[in-house]
N, C-alpha and C. Protein backbone atom coordinates (compact mmCIF):
# COMPACT_ATOMS: atom_id res chain seq x y z
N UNK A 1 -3.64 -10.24 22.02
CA UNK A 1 -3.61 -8.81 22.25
C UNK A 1 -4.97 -8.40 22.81
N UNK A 2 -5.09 -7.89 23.76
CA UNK A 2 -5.83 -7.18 24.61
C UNK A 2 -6.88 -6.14 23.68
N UNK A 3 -8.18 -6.23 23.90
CA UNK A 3 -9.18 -5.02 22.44
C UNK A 3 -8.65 -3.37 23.37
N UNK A 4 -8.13 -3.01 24.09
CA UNK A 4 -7.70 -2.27 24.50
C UNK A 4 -6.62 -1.58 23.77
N UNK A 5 -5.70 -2.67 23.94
CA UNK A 5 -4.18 -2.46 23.05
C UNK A 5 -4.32 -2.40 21.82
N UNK A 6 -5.26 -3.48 21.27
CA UNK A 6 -5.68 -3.20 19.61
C UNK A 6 -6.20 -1.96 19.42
N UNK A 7 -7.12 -1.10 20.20
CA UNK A 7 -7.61 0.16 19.95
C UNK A 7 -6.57 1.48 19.79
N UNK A 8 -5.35 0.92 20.38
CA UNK A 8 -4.35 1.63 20.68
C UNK A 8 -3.59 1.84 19.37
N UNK A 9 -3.18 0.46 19.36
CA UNK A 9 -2.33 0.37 18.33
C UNK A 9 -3.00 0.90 16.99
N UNK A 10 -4.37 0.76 16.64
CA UNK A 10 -4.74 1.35 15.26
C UNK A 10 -4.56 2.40 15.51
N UNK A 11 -4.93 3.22 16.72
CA UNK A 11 -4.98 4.87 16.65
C UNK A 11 -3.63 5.15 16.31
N UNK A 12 -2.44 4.49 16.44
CA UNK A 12 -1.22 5.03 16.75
C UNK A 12 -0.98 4.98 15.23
N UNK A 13 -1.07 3.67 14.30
CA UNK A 13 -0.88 3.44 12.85
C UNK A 13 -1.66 4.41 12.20
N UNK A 14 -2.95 4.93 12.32
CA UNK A 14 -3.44 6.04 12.02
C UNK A 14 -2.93 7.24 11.77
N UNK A 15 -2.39 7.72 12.88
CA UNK A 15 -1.78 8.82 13.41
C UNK A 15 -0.92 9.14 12.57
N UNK A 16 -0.28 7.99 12.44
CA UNK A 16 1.61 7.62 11.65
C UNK A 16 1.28 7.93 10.65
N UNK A 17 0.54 7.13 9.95
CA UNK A 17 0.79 7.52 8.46
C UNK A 17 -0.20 9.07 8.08
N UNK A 18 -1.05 9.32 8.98
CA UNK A 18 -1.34 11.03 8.26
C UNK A 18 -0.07 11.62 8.86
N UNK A 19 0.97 11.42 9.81
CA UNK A 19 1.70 12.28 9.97
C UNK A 19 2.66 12.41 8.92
N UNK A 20 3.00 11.22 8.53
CA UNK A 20 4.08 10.97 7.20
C UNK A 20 3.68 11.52 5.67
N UNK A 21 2.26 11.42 5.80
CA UNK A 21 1.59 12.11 4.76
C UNK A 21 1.87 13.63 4.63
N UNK A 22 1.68 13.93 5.73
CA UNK A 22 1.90 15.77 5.96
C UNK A 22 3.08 15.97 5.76
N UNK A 23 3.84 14.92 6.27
CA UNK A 23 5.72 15.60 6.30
C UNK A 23 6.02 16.34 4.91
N UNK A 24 7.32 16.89 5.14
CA UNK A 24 7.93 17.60 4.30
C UNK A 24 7.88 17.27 2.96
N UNK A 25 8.60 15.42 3.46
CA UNK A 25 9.17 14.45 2.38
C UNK A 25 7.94 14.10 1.02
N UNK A 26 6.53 14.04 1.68
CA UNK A 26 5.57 13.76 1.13
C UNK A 26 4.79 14.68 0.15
N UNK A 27 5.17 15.84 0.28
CA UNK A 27 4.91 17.23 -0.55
C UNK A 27 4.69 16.88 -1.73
N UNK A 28 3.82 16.91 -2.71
CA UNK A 28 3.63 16.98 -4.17
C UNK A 28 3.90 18.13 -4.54
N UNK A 29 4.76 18.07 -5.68
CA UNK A 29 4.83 19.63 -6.54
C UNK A 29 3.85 19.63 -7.88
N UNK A 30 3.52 21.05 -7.65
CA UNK A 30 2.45 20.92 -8.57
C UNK A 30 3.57 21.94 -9.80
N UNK A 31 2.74 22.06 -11.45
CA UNK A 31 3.25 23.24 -12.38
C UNK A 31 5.00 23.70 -12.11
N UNK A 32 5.67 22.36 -12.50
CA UNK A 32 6.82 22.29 -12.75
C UNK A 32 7.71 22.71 -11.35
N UNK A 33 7.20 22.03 -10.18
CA UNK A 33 7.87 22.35 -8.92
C UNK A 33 7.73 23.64 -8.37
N UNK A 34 6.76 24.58 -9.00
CA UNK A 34 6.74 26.20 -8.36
C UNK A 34 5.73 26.61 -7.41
N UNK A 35 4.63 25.24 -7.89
CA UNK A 35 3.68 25.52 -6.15
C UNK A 35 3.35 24.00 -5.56
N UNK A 36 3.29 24.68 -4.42
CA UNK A 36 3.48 23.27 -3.78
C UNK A 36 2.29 22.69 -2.78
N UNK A 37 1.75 21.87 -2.72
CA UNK A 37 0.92 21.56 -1.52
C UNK A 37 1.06 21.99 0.08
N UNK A 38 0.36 22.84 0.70
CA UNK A 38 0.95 23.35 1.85
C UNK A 38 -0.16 22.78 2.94
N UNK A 39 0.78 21.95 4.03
CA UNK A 39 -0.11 21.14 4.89
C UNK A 39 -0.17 21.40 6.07
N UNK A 40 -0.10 23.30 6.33
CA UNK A 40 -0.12 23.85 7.10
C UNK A 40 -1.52 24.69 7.56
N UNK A 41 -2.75 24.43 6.51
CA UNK A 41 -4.15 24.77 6.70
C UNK A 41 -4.54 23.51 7.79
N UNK A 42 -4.94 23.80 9.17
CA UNK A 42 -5.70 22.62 9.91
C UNK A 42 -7.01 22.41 9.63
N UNK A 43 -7.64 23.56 8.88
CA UNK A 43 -8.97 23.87 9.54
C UNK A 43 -9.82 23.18 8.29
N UNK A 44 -9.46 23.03 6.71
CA UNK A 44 -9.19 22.61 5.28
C UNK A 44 -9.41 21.17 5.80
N UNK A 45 -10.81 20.25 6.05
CA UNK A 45 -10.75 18.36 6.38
C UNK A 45 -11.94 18.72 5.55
N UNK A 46 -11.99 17.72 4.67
CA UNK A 46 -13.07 16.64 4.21
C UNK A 46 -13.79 15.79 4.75
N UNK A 47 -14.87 14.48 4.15
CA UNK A 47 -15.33 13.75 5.04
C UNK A 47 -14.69 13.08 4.35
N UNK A 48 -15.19 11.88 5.19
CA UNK A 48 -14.45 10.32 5.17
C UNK A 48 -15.25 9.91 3.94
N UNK A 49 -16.64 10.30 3.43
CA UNK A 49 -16.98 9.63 2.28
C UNK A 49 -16.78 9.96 0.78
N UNK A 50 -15.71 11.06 1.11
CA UNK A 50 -15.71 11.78 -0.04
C UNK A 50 -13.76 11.02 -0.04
N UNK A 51 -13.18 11.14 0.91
CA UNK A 51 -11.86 10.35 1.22
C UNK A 51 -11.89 8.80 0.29
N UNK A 52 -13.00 8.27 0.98
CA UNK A 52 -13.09 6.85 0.48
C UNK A 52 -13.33 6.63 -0.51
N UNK A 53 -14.09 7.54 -1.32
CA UNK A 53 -13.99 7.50 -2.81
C UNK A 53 -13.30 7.66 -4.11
N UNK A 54 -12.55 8.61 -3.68
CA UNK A 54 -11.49 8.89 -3.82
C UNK A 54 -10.22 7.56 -4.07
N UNK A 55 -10.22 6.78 -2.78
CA UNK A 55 -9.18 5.70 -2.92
C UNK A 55 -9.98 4.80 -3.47
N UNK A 56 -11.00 4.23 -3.26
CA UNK A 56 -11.68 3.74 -4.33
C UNK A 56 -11.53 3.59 -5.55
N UNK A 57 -10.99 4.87 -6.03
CA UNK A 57 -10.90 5.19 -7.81
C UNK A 57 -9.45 4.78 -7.63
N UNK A 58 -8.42 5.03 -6.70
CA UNK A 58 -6.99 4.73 -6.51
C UNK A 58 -6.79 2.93 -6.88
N UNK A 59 -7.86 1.97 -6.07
CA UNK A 59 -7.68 0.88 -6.31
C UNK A 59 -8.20 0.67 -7.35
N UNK A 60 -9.25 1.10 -8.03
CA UNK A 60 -9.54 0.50 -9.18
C UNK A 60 -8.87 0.95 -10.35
N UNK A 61 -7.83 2.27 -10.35
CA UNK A 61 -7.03 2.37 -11.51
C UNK A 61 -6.07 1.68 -11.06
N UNK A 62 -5.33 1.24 -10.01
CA UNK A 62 -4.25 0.06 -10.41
C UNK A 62 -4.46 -1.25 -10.70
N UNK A 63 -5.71 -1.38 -10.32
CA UNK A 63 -6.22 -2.93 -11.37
C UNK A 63 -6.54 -2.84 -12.55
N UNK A 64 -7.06 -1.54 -13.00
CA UNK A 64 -6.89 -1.69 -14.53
C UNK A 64 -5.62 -1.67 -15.36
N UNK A 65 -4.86 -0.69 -14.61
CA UNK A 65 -3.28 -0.54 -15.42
C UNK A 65 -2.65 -1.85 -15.23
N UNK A 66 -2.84 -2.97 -13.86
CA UNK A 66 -2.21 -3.81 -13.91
C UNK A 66 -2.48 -5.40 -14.85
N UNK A 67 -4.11 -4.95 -15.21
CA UNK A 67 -4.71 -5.49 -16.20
C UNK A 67 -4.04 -5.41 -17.47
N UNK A 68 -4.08 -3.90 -17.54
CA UNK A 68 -3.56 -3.58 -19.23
C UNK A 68 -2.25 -4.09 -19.25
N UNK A 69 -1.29 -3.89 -18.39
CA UNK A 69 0.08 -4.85 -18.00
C UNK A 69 0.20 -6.19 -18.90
N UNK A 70 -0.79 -6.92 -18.07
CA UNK A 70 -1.27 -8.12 -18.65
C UNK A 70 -0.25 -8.97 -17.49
N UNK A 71 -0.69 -8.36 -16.03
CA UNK A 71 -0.22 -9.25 -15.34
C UNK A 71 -0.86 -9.73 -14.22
N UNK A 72 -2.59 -9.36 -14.54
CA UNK A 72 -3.84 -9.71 -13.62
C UNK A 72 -4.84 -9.69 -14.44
N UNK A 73 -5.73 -10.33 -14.20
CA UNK A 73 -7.16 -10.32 -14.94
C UNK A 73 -8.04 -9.54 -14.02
N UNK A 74 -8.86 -8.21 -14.55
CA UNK A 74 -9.89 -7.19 -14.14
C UNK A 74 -10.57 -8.28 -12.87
N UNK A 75 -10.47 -9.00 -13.08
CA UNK A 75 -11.77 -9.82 -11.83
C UNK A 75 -10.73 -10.87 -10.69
N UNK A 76 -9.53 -10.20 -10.77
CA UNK A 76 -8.42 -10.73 -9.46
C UNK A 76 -8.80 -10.35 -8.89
N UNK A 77 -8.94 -10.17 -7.54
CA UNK A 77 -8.66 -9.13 -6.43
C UNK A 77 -7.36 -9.19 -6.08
N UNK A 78 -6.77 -8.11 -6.67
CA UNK A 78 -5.42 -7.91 -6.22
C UNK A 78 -5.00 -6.89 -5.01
N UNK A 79 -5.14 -7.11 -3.73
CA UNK A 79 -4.53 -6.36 -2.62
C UNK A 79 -4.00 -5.18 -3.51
N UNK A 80 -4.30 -3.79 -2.65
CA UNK A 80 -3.83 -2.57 -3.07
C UNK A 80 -2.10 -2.81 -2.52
N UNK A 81 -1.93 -3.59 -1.59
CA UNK A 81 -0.39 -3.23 -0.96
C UNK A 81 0.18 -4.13 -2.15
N UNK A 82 -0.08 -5.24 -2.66
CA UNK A 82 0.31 -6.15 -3.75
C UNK A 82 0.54 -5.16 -4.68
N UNK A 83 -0.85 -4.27 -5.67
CA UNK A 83 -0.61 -3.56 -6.64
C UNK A 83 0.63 -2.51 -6.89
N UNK A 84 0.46 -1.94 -5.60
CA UNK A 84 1.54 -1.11 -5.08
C UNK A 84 3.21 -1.66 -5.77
N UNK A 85 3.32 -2.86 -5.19
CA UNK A 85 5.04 -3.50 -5.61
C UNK A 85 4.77 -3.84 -7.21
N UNK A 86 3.90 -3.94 -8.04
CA UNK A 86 3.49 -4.50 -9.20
C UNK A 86 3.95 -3.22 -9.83
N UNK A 87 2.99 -2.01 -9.71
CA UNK A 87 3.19 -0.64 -10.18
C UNK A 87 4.67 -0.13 -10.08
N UNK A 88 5.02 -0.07 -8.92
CA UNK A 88 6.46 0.37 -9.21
C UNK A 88 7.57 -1.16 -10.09
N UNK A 89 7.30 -1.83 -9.60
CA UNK A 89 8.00 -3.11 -10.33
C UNK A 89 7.99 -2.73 -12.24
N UNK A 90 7.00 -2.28 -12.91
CA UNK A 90 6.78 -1.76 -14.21
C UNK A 90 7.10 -0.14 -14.31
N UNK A 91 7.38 0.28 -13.06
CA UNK A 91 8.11 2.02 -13.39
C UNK A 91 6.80 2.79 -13.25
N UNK A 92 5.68 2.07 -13.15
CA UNK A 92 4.04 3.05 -13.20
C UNK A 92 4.12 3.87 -12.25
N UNK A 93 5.26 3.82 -10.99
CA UNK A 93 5.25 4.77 -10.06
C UNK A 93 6.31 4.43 -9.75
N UNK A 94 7.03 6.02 -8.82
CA UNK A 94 8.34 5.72 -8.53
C UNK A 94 8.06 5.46 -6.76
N UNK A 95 9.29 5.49 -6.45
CA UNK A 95 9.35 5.09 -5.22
C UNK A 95 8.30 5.75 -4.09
N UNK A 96 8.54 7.39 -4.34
CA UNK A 96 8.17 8.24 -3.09
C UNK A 96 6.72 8.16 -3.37
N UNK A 97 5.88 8.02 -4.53
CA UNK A 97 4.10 7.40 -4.59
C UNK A 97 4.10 6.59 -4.12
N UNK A 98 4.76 5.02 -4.16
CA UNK A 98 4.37 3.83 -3.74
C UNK A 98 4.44 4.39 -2.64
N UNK A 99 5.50 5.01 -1.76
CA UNK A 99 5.03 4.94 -0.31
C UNK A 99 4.39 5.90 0.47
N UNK A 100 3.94 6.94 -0.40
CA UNK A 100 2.74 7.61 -0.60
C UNK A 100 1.33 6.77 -0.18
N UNK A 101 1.23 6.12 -1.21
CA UNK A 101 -0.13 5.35 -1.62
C UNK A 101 -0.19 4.17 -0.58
N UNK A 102 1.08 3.65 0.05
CA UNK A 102 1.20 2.67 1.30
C UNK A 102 0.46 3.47 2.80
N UNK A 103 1.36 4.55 3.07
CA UNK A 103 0.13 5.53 3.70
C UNK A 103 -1.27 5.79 3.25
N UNK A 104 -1.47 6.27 2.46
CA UNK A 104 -2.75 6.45 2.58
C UNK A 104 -3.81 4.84 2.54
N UNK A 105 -3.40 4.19 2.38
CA UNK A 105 -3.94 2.86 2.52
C UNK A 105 -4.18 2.06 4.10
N UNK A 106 -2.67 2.52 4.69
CA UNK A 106 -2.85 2.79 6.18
C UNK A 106 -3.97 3.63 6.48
N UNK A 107 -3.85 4.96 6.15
CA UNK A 107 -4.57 6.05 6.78
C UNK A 107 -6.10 5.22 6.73
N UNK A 108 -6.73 4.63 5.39
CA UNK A 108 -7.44 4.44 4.92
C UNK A 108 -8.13 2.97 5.91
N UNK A 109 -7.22 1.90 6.26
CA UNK A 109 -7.28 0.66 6.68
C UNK A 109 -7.71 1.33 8.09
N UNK A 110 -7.26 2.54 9.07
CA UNK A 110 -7.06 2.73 10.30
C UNK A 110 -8.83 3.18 10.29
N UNK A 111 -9.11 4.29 9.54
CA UNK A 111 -10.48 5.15 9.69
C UNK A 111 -11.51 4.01 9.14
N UNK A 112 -11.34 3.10 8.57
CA UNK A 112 -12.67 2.32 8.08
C UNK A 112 -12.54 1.10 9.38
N UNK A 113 -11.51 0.91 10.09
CA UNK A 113 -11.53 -0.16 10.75
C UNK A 113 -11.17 0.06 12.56
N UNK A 114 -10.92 1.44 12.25
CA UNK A 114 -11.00 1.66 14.18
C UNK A 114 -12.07 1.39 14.43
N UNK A 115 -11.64 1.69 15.91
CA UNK A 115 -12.49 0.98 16.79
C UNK A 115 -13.43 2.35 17.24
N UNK A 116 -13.05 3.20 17.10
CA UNK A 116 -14.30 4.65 17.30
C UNK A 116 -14.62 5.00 16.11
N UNK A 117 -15.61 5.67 15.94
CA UNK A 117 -16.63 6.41 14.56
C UNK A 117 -16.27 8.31 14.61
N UNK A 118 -15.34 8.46 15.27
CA UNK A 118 -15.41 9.96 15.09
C UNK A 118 -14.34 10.19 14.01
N UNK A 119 -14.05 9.66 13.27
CA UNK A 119 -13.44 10.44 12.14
C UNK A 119 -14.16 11.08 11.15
N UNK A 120 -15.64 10.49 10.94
CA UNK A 120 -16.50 12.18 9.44
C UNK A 120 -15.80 13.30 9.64
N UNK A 121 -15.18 13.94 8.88
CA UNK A 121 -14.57 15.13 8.27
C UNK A 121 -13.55 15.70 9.35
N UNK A 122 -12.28 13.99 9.39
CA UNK A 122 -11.55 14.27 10.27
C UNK A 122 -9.99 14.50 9.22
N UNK A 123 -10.48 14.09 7.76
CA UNK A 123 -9.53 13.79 7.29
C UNK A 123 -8.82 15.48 6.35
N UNK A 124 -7.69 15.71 6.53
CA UNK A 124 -7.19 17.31 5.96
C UNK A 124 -6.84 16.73 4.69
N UNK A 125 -7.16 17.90 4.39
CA UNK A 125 -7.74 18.59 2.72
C UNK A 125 -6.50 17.84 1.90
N UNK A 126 -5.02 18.34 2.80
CA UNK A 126 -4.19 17.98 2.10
C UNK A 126 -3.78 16.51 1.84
N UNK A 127 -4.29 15.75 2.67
CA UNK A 127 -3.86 14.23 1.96
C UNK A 127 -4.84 13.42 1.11
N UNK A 128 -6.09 14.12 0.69
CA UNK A 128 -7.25 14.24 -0.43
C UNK A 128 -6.31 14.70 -1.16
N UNK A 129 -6.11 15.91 -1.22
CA UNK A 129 -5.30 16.65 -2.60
C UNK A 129 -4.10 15.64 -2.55
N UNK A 130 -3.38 14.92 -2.08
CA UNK A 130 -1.90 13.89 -2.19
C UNK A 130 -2.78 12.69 -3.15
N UNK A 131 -4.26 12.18 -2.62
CA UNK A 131 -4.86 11.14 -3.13
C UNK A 131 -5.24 11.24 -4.82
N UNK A 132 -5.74 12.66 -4.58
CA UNK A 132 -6.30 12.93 -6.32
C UNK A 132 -5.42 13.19 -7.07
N UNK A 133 -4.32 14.03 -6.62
CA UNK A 133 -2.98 13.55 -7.63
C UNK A 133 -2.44 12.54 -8.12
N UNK A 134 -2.54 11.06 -7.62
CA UNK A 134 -2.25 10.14 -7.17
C UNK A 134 -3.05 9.59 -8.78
N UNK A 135 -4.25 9.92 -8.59
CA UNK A 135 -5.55 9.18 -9.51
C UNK A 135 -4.98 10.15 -10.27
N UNK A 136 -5.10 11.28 -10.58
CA UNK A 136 -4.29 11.93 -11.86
C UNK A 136 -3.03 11.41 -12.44
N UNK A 137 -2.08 10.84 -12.10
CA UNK A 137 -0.89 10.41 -12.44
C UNK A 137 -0.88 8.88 -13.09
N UNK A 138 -1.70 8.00 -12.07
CA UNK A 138 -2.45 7.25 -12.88
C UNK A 138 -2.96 6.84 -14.29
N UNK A 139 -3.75 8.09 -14.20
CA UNK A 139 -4.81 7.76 -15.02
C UNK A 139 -3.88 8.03 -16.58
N UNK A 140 -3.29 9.42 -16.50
CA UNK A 140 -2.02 9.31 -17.01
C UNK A 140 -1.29 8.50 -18.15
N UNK A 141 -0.72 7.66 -16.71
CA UNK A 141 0.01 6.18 -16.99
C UNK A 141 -1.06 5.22 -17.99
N UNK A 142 -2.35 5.02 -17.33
CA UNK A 142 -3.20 4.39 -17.73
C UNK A 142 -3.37 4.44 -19.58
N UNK A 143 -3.68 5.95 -19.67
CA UNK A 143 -3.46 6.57 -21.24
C UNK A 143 -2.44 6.03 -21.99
N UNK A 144 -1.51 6.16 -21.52
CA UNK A 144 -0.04 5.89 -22.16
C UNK A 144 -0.21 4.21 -22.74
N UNK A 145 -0.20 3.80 -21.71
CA UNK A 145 -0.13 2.25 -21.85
C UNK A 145 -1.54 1.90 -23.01
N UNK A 146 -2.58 2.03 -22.52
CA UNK A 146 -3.73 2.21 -23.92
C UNK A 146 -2.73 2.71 -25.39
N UNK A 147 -2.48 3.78 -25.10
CA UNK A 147 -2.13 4.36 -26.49
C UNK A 147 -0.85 3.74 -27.36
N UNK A 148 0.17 3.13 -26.69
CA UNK A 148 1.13 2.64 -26.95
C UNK A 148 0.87 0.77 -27.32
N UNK A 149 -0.11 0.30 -26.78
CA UNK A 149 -1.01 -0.41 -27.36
C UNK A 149 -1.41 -0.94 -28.48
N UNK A 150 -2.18 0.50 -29.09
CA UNK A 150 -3.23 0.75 -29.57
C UNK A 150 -1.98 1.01 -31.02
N UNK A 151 -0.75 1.93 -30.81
CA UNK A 151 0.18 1.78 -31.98
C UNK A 151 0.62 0.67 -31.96
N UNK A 152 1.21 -0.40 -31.22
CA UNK A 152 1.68 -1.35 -31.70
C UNK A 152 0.74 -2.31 -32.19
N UNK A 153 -0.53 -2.04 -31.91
CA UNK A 153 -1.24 -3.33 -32.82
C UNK A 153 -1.80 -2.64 -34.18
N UNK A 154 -1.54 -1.11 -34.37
CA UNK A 154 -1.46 -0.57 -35.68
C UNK A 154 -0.54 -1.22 -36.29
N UNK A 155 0.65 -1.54 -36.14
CA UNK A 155 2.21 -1.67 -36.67
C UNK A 155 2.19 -3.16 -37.27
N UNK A 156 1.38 -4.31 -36.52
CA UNK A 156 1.20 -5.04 -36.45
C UNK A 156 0.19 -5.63 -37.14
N UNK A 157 -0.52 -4.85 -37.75
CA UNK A 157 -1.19 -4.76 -39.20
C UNK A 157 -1.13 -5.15 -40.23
């Protein structure tokens, strides 16, 4: 493939998945479905280092939950697209996150690895706010599994 066509093709995978991110389908409901994420502010972008940190915390809470699982050891490197089928495989996420979190991993793979540098504070507000929900729901899950744990080795007493 031509570095031409490769430049192409990331911009286009880029593109794709913030567009899929924005869609309808991708909407988080917030406070029992009554408000909703609206991904109709253009002007509402972040930077990319505040983005990346963000998923950052995304990969490192599915290696811990997949730790607490007890179906990786903290010091695997387990591919986020791997964790992804692991998490929903245990119910830790349903379908429409995993392919949530598959986008933004795209989005994520395209801006750290194109081939131009103009994305700083190219990224909208709203697929940050899709990301930190993401780590909220998580973290969540994360609790649960600790706590449910933490009673059965009470019980087990």
């Amino acid at each position: 493939m031509k570095p031409n066509s490769l430049e192409k093709k990331m911009e286009e995978l880029g593109k794709d998945a913030e567009k899929i991110l924005l869609s309808e389908d991708f909407q988080i409901n917030k406070e029992n479905n009554k408000k909703q994420i609206h991904t109709t502010d253009k002007e509402q972008k972040i930077s990319l280092s505040e983005f990346i940190s963000q998923y950052n915390i995304l990969e490192n809470k599915a290696k811990y939950i997949i730790k607490e699982l007890g179906v990786g050891n903290i010091h695997d490197h387990i591919p986020l697209y791997n964790s992804i089928n692991i998490l929903l495989k245990y119910e830790i996420i349903d379908r429409t996150t995993s392919l949530q979190i598959n986008e933004i991993r795209r989005l994520r793979n395209y801006l750290v690895h194109g081939i131009t540098s103009s994305h700083e504070g190219d990224i909208s507000f709203s697929i940050y706010t899709i990301l930190t929900e993401i780590n909220n729901k998580l973290d969540e899950k994360l609790n649960e599994i600790r706590a449910s744990k933490t009673t059965s080795q009470d019980i087990n007493k």
